[in-house]
PDB file of N, CA and C in Angstrom:
ATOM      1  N   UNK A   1       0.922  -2.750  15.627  1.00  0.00           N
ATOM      2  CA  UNK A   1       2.173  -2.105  15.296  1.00  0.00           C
ATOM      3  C   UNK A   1       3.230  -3.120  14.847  1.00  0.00           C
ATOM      4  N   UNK A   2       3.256  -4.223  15.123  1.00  0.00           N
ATOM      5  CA  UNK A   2       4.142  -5.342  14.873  1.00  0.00           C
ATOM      6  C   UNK A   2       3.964  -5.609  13.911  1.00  0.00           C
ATOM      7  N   UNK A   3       2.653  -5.776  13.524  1.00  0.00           N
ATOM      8  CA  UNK A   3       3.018  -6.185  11.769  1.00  0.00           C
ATOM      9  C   UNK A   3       3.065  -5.003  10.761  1.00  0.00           C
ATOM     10  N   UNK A   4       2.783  -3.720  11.597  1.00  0.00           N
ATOM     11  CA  UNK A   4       3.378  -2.840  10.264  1.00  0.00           C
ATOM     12  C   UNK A   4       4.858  -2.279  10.054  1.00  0.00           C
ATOM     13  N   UNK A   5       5.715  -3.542  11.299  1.00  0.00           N
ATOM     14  CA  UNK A   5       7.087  -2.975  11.296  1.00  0.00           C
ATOM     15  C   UNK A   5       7.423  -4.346  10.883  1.00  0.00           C
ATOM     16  N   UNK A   6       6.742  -5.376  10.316  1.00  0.00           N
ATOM     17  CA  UNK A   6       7.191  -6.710   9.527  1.00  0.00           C
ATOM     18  C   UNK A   6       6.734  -6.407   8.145  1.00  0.00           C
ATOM     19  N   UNK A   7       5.540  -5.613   7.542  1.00  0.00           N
ATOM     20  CA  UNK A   7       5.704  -5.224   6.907  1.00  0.00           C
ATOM     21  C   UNK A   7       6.551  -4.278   5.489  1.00  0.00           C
ATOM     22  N   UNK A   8       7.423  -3.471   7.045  1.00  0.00           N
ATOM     23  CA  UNK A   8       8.030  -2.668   6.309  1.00  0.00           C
ATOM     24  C   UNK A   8       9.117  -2.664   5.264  1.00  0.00           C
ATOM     25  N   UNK A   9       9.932  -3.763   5.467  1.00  0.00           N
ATOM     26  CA  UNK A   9      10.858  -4.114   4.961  1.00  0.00           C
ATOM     27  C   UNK A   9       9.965  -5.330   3.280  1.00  0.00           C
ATOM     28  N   UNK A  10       8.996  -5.359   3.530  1.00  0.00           N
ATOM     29  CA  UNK A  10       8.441  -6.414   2.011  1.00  0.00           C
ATOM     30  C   UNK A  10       8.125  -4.755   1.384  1.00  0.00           C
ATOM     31  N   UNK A  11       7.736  -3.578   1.622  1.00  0.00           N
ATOM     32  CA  UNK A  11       7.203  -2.775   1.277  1.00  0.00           C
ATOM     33  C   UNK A  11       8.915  -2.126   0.317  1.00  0.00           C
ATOM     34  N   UNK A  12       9.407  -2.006   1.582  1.00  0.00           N
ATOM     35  CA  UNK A  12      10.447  -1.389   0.959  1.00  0.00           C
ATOM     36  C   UNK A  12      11.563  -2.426  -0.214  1.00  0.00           C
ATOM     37  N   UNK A  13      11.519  -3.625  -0.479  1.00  0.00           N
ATOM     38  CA  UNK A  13      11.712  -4.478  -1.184  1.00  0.00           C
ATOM     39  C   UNK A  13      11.230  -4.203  -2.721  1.00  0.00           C
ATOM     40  N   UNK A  14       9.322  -4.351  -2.140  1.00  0.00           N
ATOM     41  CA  UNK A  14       8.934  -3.685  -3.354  1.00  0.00           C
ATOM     42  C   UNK A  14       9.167  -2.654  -3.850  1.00  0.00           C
ATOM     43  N   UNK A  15       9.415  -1.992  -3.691  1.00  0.00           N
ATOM     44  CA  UNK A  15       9.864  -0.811  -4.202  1.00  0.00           C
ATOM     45  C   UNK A  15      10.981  -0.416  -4.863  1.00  0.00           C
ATOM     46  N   UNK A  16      11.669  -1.181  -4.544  1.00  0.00           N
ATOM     47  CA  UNK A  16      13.431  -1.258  -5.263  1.00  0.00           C
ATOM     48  C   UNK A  16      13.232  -2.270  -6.082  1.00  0.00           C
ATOM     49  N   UNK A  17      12.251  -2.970  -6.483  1.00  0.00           N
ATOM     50  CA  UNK A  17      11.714  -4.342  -7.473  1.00  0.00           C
ATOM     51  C   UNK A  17      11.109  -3.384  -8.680  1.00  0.00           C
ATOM     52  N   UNK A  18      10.682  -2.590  -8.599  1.00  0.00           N
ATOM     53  CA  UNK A  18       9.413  -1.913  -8.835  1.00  0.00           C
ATOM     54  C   UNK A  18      10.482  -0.655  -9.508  1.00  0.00           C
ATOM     55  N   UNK A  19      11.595   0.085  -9.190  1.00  0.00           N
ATOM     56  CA  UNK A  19      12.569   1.001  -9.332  1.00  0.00           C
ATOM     57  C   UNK A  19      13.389   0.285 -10.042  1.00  0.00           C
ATOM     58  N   UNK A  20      13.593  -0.963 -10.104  1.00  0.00           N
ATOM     59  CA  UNK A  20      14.548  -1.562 -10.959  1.00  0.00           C
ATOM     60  C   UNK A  20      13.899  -1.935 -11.926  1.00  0.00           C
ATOM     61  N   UNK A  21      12.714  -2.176 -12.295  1.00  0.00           N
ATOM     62  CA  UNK A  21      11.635  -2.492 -13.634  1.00  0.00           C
ATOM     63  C   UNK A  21      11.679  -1.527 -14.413  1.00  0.00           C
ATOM     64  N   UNK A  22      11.814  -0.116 -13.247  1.00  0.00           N
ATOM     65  CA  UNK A  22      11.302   0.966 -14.321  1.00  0.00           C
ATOM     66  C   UNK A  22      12.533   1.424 -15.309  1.00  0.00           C
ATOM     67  N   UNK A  23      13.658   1.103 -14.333  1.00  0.00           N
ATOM     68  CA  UNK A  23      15.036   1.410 -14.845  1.00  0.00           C
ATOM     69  C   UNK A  23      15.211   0.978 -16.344  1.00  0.00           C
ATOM     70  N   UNK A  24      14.598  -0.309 -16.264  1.00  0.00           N
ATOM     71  CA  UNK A  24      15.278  -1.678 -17.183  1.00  0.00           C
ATOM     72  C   UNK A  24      13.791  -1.127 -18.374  1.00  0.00           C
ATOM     73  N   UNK A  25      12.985  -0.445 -18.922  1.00  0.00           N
ATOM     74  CA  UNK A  25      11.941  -0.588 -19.653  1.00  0.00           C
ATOM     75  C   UNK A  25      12.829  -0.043 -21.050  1.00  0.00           C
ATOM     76  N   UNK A  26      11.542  -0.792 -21.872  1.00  0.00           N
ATOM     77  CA  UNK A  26      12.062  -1.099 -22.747  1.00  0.00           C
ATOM     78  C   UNK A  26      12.184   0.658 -23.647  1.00  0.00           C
ATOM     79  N   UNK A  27      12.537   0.909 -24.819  1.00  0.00           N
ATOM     80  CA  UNK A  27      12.202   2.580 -25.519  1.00  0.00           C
ATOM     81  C   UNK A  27      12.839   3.716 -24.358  1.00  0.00           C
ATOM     82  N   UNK A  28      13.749   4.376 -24.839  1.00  0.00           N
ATOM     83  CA  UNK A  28      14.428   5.257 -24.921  1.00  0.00           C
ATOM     84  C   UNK A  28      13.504   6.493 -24.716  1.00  0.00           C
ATOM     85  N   UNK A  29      12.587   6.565 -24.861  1.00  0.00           N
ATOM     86  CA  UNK A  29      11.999   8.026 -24.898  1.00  0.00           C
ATOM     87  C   UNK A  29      10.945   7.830 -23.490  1.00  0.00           C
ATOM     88  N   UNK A  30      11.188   8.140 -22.284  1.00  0.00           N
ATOM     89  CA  UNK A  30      10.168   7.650 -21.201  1.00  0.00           C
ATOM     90  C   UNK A  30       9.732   8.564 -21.038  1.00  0.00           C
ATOM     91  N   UNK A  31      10.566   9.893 -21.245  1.00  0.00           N
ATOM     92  CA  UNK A  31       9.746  11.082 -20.856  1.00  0.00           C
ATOM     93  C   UNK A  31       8.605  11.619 -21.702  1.00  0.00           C
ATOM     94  N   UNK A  32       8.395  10.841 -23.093  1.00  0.00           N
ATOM     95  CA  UNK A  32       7.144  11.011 -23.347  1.00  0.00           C
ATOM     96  C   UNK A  32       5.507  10.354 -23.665  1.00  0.00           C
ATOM     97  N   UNK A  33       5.945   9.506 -22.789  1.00  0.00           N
ATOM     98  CA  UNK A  33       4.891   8.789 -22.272  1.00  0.00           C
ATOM     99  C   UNK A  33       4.104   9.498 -21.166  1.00  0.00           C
ATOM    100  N   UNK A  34       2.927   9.061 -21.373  1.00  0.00           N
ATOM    101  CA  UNK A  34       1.943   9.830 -20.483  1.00  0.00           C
ATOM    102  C   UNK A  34       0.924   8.484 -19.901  1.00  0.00           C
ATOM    103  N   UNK A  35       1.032   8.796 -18.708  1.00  0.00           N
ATOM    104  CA  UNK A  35      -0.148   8.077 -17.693  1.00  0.00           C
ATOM    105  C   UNK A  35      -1.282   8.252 -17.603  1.00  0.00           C
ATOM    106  N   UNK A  36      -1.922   9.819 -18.249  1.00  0.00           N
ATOM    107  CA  UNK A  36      -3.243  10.013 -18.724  1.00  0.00           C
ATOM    108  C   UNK A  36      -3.964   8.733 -18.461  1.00  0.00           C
ATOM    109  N   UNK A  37      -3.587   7.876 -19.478  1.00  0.00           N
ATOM    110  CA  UNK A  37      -4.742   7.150 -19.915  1.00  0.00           C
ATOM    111  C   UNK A  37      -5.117   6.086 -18.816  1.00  0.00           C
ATOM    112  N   UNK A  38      -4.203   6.061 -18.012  1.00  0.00           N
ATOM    113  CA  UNK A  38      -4.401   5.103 -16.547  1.00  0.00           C
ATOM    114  C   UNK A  38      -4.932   5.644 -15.417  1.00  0.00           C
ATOM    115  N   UNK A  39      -5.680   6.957 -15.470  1.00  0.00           N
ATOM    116  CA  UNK A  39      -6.215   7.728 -14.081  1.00  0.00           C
ATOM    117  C   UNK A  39      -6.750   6.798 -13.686  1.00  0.00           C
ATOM    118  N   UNK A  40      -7.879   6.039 -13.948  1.00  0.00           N
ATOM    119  CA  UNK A  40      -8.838   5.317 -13.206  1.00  0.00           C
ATOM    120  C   UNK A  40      -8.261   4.351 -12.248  1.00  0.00           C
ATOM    121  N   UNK A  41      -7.323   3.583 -12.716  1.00  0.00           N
ATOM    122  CA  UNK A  41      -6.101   2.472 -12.250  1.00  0.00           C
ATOM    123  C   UNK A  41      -5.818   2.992 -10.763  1.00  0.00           C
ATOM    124  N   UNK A  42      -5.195   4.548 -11.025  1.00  0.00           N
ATOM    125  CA  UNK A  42      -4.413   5.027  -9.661  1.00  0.00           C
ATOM    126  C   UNK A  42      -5.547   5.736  -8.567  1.00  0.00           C
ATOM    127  N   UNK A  43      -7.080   6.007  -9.440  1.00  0.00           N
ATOM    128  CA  UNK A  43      -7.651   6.235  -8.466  1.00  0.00           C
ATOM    129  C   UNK A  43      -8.087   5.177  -7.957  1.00  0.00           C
ATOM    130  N   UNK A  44      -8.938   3.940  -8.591  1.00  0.00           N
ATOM    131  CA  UNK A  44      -9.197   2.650  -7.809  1.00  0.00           C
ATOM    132  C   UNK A  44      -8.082   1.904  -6.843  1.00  0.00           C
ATOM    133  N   UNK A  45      -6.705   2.312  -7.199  1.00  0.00           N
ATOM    134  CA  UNK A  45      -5.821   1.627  -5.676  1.00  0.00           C
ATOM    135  C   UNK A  45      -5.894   2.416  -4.770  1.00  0.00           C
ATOM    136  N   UNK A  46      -6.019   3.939  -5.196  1.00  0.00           N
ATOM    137  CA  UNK A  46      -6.192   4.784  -3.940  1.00  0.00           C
ATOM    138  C   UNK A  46      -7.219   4.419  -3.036  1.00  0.00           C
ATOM    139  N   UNK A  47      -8.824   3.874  -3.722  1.00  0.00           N
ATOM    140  CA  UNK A  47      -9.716   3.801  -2.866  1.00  0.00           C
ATOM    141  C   UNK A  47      -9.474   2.380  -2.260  1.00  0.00           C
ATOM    142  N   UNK A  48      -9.008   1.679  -2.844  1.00  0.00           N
ATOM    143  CA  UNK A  48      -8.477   0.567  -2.088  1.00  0.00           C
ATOM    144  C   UNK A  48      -7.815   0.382  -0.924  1.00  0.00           C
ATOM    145  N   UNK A  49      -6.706   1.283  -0.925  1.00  0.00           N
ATOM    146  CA  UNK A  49      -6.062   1.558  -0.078  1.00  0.00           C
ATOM    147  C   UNK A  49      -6.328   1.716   1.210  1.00  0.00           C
ATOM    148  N   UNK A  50      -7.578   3.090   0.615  1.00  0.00           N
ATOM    149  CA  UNK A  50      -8.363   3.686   1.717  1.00  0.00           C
ATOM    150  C   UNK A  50      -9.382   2.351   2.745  1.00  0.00           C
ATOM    151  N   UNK A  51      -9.542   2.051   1.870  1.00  0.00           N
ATOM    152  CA  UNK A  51     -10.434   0.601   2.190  1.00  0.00           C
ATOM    153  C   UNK A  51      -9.762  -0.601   3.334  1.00  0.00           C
ATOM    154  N   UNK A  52      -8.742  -0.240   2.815  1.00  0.00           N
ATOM    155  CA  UNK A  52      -7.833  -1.252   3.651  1.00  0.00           C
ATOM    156  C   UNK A  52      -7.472  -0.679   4.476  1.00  0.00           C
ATOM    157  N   UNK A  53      -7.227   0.300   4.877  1.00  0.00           N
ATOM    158  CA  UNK A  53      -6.514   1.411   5.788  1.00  0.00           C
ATOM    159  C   UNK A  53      -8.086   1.110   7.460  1.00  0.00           C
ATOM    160  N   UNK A  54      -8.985   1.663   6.531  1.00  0.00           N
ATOM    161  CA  UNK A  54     -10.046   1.585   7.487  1.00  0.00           C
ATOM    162  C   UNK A  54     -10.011   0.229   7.978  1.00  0.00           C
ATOM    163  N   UNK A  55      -9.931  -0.895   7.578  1.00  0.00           N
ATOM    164  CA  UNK A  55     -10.543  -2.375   7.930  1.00  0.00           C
ATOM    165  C   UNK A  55      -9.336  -2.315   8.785  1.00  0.00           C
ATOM    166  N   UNK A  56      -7.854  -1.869   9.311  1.00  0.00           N
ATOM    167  CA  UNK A  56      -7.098  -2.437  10.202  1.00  0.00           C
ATOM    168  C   UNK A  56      -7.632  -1.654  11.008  1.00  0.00           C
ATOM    169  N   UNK A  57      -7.730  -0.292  11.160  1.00  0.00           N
ATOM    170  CA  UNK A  57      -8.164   0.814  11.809  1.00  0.00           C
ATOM    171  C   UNK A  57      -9.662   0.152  12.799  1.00  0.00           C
ATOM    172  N   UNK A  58     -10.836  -0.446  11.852  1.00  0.00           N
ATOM    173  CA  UNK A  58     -11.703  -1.084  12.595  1.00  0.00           C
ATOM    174  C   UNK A  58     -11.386  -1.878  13.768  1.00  0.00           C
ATOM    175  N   UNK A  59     -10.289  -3.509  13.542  1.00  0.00           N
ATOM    176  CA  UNK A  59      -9.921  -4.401  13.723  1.00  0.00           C
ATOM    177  C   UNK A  59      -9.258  -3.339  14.774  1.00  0.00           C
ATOM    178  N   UNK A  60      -8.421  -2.937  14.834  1.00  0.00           N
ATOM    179  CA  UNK A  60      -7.574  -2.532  16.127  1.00  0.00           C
ATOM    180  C   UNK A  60      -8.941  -1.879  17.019  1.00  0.00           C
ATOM    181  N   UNK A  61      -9.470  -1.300  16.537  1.00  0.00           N
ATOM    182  CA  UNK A  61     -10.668  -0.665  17.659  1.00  0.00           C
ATOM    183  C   UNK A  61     -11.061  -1.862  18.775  1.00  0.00           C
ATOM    184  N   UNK A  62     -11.145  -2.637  17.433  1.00  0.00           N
ATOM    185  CA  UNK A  62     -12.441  -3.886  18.151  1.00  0.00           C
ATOM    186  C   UNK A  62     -11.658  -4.446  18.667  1.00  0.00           C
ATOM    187  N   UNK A  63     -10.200  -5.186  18.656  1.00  0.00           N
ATOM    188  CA  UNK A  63      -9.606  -5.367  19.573  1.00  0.00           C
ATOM    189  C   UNK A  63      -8.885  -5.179  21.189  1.00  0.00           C
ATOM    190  N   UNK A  64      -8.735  -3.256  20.943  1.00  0.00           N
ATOM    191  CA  UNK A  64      -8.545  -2.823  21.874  1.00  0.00           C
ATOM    192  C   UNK A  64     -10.163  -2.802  23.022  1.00  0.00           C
ATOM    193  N   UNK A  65     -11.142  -2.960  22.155  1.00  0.00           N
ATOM    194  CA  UNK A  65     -12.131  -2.962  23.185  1.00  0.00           C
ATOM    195  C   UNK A  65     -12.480  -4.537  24.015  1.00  0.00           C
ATOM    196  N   UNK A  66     -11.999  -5.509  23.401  1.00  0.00           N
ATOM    197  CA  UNK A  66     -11.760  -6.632  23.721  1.00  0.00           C
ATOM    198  C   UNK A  66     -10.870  -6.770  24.450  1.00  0.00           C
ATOM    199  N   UNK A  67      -9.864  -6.358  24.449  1.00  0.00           N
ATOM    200  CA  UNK A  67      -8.699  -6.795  25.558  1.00  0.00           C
ATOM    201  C   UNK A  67      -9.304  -5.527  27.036  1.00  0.00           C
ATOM    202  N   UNK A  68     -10.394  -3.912  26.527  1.00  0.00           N
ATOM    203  CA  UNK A  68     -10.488  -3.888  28.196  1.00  0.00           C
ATOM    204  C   UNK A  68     -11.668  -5.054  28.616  1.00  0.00           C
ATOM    205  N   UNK A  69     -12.312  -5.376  27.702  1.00  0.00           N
ATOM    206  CA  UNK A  69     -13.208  -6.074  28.540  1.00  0.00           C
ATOM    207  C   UNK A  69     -13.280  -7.476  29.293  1.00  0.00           C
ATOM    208  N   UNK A  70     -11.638  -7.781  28.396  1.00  0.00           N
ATOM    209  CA  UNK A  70     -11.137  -9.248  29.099  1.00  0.00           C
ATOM    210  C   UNK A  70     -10.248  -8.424  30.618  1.00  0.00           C
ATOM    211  N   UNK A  71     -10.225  -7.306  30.823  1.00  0.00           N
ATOM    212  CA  UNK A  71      -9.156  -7.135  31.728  1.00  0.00           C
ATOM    213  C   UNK A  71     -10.339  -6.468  32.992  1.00  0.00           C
ATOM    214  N   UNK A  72     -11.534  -6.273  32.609  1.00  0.00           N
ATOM    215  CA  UNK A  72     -12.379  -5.606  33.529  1.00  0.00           C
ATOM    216  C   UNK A  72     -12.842  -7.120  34.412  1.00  0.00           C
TER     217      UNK A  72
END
């Protein structure tokens, strides 16, 4: 839990980095641009994500089973 509350604040950083890029782009017409052509992009971070999500999820398991067995 500690590092996803040290986290939070680089997350939320990015994001106002990331909101100010989009602000500043270049062409006048944004609303007709289409992301179509990048599905694959947003599904491969999704599975990434997912990927990463599980590996802390593991790591905390295996930890919490480590600290009962240092305490038994």
């Amino acid at each position: 839990m500690k590092s996803l509350r040290a986290a939070l604040p680089l997350a939320a950083f990015l994001l106002l980095c990331a909101l100010e890029v989009s602000a500043q782009a270049p062409g006048g017409n944004l609303g007709a641009q289409s992301m179509r052509p990048y599905w694959h992009v947003f599904v491969a971070y999704g599975i990434a994500w997912l990927l990463i999500g599980g590996w802390i999820i593991s790591i905390s398991r295996r930890l919490s089973k480590l600290e009962k067995q240092s305490t038994e």
